[in-house]
C-alpha atoms as a PDB file:
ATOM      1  CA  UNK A   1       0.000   0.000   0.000  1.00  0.00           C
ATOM      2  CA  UNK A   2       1.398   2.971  -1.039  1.00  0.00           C
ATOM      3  CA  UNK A   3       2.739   5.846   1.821  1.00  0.00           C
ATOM      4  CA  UNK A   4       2.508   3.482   4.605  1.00  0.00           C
ATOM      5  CA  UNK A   5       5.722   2.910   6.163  1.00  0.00           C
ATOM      6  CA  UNK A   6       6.407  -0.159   9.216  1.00  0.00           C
ATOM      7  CA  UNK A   7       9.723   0.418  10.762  1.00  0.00           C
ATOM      8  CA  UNK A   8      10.151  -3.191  12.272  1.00  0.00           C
ATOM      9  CA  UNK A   9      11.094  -2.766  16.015  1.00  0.00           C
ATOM     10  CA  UNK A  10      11.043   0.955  16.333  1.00  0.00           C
ATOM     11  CA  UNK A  11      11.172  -0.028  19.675  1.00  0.00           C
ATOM     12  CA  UNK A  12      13.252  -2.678  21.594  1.00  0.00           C
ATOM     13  CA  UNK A  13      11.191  -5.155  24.303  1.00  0.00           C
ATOM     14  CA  UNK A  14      12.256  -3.649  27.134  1.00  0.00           C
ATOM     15  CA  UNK A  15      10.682  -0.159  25.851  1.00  0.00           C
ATOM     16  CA  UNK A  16       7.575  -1.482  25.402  1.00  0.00           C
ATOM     17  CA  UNK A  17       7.599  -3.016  28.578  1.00  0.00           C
ATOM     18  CA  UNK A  18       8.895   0.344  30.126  1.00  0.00           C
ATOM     19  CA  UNK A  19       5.780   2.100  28.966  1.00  0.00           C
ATOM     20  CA  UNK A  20       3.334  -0.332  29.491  1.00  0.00           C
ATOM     21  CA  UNK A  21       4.260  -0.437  33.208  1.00  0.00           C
ATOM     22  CA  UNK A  22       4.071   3.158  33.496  1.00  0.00           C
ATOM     23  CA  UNK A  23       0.515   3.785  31.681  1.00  0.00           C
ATOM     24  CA  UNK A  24      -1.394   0.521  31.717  1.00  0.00           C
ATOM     25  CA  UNK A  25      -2.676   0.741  34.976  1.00  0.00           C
ATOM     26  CA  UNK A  26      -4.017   4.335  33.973  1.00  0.00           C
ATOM     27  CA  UNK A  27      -7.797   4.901  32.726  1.00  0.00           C
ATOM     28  CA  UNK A  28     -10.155   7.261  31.812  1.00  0.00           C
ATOM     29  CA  UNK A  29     -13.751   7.461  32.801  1.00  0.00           C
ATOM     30  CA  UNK A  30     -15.898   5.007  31.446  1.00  0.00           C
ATOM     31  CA  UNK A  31     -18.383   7.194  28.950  1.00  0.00           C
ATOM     32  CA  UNK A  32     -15.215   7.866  26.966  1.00  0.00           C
ATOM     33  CA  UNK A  33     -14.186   3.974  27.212  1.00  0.00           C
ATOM     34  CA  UNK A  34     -17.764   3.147  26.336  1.00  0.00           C
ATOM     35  CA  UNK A  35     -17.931   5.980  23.020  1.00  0.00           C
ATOM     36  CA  UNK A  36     -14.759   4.935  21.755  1.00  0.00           C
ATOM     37  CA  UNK A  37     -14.244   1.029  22.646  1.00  0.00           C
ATOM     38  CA  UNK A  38     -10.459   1.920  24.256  1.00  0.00           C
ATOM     39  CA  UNK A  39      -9.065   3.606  27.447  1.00  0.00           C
ATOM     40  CA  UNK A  40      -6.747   5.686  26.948  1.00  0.00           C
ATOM     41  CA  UNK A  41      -4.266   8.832  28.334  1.00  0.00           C
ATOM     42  CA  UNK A  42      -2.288  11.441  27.481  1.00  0.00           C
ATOM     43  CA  UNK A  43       1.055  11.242  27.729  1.00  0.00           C
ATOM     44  CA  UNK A  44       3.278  13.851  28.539  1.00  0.00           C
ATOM     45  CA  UNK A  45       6.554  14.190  26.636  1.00  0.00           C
ATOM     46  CA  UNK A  46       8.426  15.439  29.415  1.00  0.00           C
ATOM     47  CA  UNK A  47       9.213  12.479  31.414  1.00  0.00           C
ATOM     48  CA  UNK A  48      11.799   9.771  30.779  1.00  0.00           C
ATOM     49  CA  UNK A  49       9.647   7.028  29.341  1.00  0.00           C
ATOM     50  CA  UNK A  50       7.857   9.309  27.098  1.00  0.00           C
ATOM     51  CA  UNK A  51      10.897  10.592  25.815  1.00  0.00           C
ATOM     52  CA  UNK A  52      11.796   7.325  24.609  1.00  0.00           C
ATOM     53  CA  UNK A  53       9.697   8.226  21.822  1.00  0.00           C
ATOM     54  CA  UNK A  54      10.332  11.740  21.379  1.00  0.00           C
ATOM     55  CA  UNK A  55      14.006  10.992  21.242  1.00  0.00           C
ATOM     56  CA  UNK A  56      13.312   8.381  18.184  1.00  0.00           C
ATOM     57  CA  UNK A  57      10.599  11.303  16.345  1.00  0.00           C
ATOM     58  CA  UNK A  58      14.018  12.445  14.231  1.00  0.00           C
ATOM     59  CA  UNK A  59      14.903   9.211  12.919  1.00  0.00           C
ATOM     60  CA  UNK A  60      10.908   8.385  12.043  1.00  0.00           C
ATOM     61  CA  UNK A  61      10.926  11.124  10.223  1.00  0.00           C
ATOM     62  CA  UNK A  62      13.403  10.922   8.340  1.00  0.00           C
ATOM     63  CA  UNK A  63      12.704   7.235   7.521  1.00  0.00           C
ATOM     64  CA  UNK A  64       9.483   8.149   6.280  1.00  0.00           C
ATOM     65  CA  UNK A  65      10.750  11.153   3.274  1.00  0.00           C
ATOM     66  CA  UNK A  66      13.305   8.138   2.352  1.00  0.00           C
ATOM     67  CA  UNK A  67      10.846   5.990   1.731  1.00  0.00           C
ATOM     68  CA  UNK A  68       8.563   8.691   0.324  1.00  0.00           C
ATOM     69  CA  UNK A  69      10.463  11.919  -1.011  1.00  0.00           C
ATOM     70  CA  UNK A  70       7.818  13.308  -2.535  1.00  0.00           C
ATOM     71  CA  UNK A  71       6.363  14.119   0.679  1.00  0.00           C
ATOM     72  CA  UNK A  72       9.156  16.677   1.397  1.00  0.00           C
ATOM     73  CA  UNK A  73       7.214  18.365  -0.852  1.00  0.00           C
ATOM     74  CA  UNK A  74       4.609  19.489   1.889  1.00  0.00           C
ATOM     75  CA  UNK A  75       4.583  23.521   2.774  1.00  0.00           C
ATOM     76  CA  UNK A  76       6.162  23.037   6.168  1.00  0.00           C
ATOM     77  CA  UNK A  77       7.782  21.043   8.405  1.00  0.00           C
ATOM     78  CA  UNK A  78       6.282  18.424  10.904  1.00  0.00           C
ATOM     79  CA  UNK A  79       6.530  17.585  14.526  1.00  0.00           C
ATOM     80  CA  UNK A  80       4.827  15.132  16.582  1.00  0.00           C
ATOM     81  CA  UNK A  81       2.334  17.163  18.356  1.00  0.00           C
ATOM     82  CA  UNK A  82      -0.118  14.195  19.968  1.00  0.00           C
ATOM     83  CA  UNK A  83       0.662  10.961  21.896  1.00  0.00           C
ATOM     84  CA  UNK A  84      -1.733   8.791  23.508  1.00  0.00           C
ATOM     85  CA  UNK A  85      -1.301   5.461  25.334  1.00  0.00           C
ATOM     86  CA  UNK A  86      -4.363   3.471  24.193  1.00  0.00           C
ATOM     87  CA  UNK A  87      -5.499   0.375  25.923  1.00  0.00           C
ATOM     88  CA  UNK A  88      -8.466  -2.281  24.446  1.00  0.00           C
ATOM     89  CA  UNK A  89      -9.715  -4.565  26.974  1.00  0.00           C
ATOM     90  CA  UNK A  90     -10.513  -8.399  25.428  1.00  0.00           C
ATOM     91  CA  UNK A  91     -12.781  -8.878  22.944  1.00  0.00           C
ATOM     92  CA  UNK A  92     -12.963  -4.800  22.135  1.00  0.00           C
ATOM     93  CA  UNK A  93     -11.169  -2.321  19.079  1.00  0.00           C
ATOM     94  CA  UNK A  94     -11.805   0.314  16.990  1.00  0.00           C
ATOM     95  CA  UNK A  95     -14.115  -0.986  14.784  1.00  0.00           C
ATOM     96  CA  UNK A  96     -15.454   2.270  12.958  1.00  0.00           C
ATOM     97  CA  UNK A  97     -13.637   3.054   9.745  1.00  0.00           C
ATOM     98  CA  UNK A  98     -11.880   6.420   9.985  1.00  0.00           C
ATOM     99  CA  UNK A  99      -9.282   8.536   8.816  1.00  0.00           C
ATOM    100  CA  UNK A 100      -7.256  11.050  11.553  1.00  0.00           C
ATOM    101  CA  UNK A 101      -7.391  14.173   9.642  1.00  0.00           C
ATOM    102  CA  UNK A 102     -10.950  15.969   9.747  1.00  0.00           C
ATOM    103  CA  UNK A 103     -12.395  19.303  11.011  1.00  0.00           C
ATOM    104  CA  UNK A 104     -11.727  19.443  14.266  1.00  0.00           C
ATOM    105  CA  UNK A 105      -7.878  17.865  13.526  1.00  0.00           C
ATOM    106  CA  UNK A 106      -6.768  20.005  10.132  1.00  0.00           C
ATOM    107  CA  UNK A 107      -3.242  20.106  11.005  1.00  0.00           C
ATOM    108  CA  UNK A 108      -2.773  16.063  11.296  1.00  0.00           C
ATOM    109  CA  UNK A 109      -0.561  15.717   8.220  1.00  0.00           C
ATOM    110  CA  UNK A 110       0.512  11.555   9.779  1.00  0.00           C
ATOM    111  CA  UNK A 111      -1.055   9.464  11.572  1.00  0.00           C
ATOM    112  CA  UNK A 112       1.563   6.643  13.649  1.00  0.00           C
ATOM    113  CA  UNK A 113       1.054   3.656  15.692  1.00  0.00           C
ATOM    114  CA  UNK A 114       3.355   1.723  17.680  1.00  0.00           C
ATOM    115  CA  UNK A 115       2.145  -1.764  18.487  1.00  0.00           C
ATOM    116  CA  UNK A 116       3.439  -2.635  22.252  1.00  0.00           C
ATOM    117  CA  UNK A 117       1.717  -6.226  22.344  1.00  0.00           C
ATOM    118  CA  UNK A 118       1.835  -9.347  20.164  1.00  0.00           C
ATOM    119  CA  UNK A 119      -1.654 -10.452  18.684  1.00  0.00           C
ATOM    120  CA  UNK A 120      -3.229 -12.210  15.341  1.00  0.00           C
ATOM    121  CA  UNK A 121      -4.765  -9.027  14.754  1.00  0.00           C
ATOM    122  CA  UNK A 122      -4.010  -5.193  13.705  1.00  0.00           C
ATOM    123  CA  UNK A 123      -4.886  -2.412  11.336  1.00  0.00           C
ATOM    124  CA  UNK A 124      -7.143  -2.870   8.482  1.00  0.00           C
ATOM    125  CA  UNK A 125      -7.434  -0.648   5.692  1.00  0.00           C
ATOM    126  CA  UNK A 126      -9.844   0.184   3.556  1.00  0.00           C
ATOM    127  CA  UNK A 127      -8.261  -1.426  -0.038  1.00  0.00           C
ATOM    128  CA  UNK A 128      -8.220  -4.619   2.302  1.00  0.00           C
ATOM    129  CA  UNK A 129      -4.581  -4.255   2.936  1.00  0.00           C
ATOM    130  CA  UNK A 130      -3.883  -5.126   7.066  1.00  0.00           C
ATOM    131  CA  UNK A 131      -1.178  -4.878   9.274  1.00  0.00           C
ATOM    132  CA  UNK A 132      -0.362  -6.985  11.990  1.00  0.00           C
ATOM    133  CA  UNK A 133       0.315  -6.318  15.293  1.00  0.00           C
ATOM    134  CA  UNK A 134       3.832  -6.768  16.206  1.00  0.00           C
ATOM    135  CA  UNK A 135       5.461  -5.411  19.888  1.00  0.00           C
ATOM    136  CA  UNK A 136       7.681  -2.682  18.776  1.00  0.00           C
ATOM    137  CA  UNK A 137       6.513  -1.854  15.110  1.00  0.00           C
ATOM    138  CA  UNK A 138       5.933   1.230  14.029  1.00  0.00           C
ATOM    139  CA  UNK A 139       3.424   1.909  11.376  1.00  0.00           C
ATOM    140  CA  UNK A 140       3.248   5.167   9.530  1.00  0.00           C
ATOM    141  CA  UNK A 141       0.705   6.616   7.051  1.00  0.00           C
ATOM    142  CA  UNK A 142      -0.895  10.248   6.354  1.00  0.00           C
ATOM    143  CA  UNK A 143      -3.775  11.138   7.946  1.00  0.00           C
ATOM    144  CA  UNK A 144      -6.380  11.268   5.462  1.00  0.00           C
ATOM    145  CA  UNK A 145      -9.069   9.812   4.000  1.00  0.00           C
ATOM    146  CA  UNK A 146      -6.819   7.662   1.690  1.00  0.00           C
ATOM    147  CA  UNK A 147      -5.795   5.653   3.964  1.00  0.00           C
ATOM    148  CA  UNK A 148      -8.888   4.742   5.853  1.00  0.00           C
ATOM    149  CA  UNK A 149      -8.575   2.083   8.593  1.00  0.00           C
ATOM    150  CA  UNK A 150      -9.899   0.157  11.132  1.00  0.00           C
ATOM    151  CA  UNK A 151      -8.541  -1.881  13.543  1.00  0.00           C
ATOM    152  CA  UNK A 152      -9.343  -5.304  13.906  1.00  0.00           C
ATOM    153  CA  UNK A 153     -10.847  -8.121  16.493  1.00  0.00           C
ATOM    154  CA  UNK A 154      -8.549  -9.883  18.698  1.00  0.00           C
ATOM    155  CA  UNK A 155      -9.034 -13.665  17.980  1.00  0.00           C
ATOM    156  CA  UNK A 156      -7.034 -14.551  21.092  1.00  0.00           C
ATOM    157  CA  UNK A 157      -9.268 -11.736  23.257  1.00  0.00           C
ATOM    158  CA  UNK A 158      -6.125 -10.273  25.358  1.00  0.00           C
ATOM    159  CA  UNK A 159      -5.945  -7.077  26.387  1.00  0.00           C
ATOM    160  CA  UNK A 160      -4.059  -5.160  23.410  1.00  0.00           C
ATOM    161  CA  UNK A 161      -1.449  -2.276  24.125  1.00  0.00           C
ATOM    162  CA  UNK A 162      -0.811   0.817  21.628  1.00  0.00           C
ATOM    163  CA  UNK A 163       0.834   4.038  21.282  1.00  0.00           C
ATOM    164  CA  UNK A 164      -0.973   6.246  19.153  1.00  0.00           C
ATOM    165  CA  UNK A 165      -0.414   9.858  17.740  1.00  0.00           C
ATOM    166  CA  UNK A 166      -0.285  12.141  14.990  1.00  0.00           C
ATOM    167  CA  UNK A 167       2.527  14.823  13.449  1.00  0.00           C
ATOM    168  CA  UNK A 168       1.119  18.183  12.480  1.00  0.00           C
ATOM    169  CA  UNK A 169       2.239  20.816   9.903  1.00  0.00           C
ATOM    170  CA  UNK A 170       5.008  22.928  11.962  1.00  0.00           C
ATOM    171  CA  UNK A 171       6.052  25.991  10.613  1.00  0.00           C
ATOM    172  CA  UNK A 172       8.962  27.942  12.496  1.00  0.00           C
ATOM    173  CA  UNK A 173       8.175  31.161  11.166  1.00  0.00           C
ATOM    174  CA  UNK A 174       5.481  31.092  13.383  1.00  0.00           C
ATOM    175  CA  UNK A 175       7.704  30.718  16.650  1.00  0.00           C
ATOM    176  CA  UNK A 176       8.010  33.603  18.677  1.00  0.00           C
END
């Protein structure tokens, strides 16, 4: 499928397990669980395990307009702007196909995920093409409706770990 990237263990073990011990006892109330099927929180980029990703957002990049130079061709820069820790209790996942980039999200330019457990499952897009679901892969792919996706049911119903997030148009002109 064409402008999705997987970076094979973007992260190592131990990083997963690093962040899943830090956020996976963490939860949100349960309307939001119930509207969207997943728990999930926030993280903030200024701690140490959080910064294992924001340390790595360089090298993503950079993978990606390798793989893809004609997206260098975009009027500005980007910079991961949104991380969230999202958590699917057995037998639950976003079933609702979707794309990331819509009117309340106009600046979400790519979408990432970065799959922190093992399952016979993942992302599904909308050509048919899926991903699996492999601890420490990251998958890249712009944000809109193009790449449409789902994700899918866990066969083995286990509780499924994910980092989620999105890099927005940055423009340093802007910076004060």
């Amino acid at each position: 499928m064409n402008h999705v990237l997987q970076i094979h263990d973007f992260l190592s073990t131990e990083e997963c397990d690093k962040i899943l011990d830090k956020y996976k006892t963490q939860t949100i109330d349960e309307k939001a669980y119930e509207h969207t099927g997943y728990q999930y929180c926030i993280m903030n980029c200024a701690d140490d395990v959080d910064w294992i990703i924001k340390s790595k957002e360089g090298k993503a990049i950079k993978m990606y307009l390798d793989a893809f130079p004609e997206s260098a061709y975009t009027p500005h820069e980007w910079r991961l702007e949104e991380l969230l820790f999202k958590h699917w209790k057995p037998g639950k996942y976003f079933h609702k196909w979707h794309s990331e980039n819509w009117m309340r999200h106009p600046y979400r330019i790519l979408n990432f995920q970065i799959y922190l457990s093992d399952h016979n499952c993942g992302t599904e897009f909308f050509n048919e093409k899926v991903i699996k679901s492999d601890k420490g892969k990251m998958v890249m792919f712009p944000a809109y409706f193009t790449h449409t996706h789902r994700g899918q049911a866990c066969p083995h119903n286990k509780d499924r770990y994910m980092l989620g997030g999105y890099f927005h148009y940055f423009d340093k002109r802007l910076m004060w």
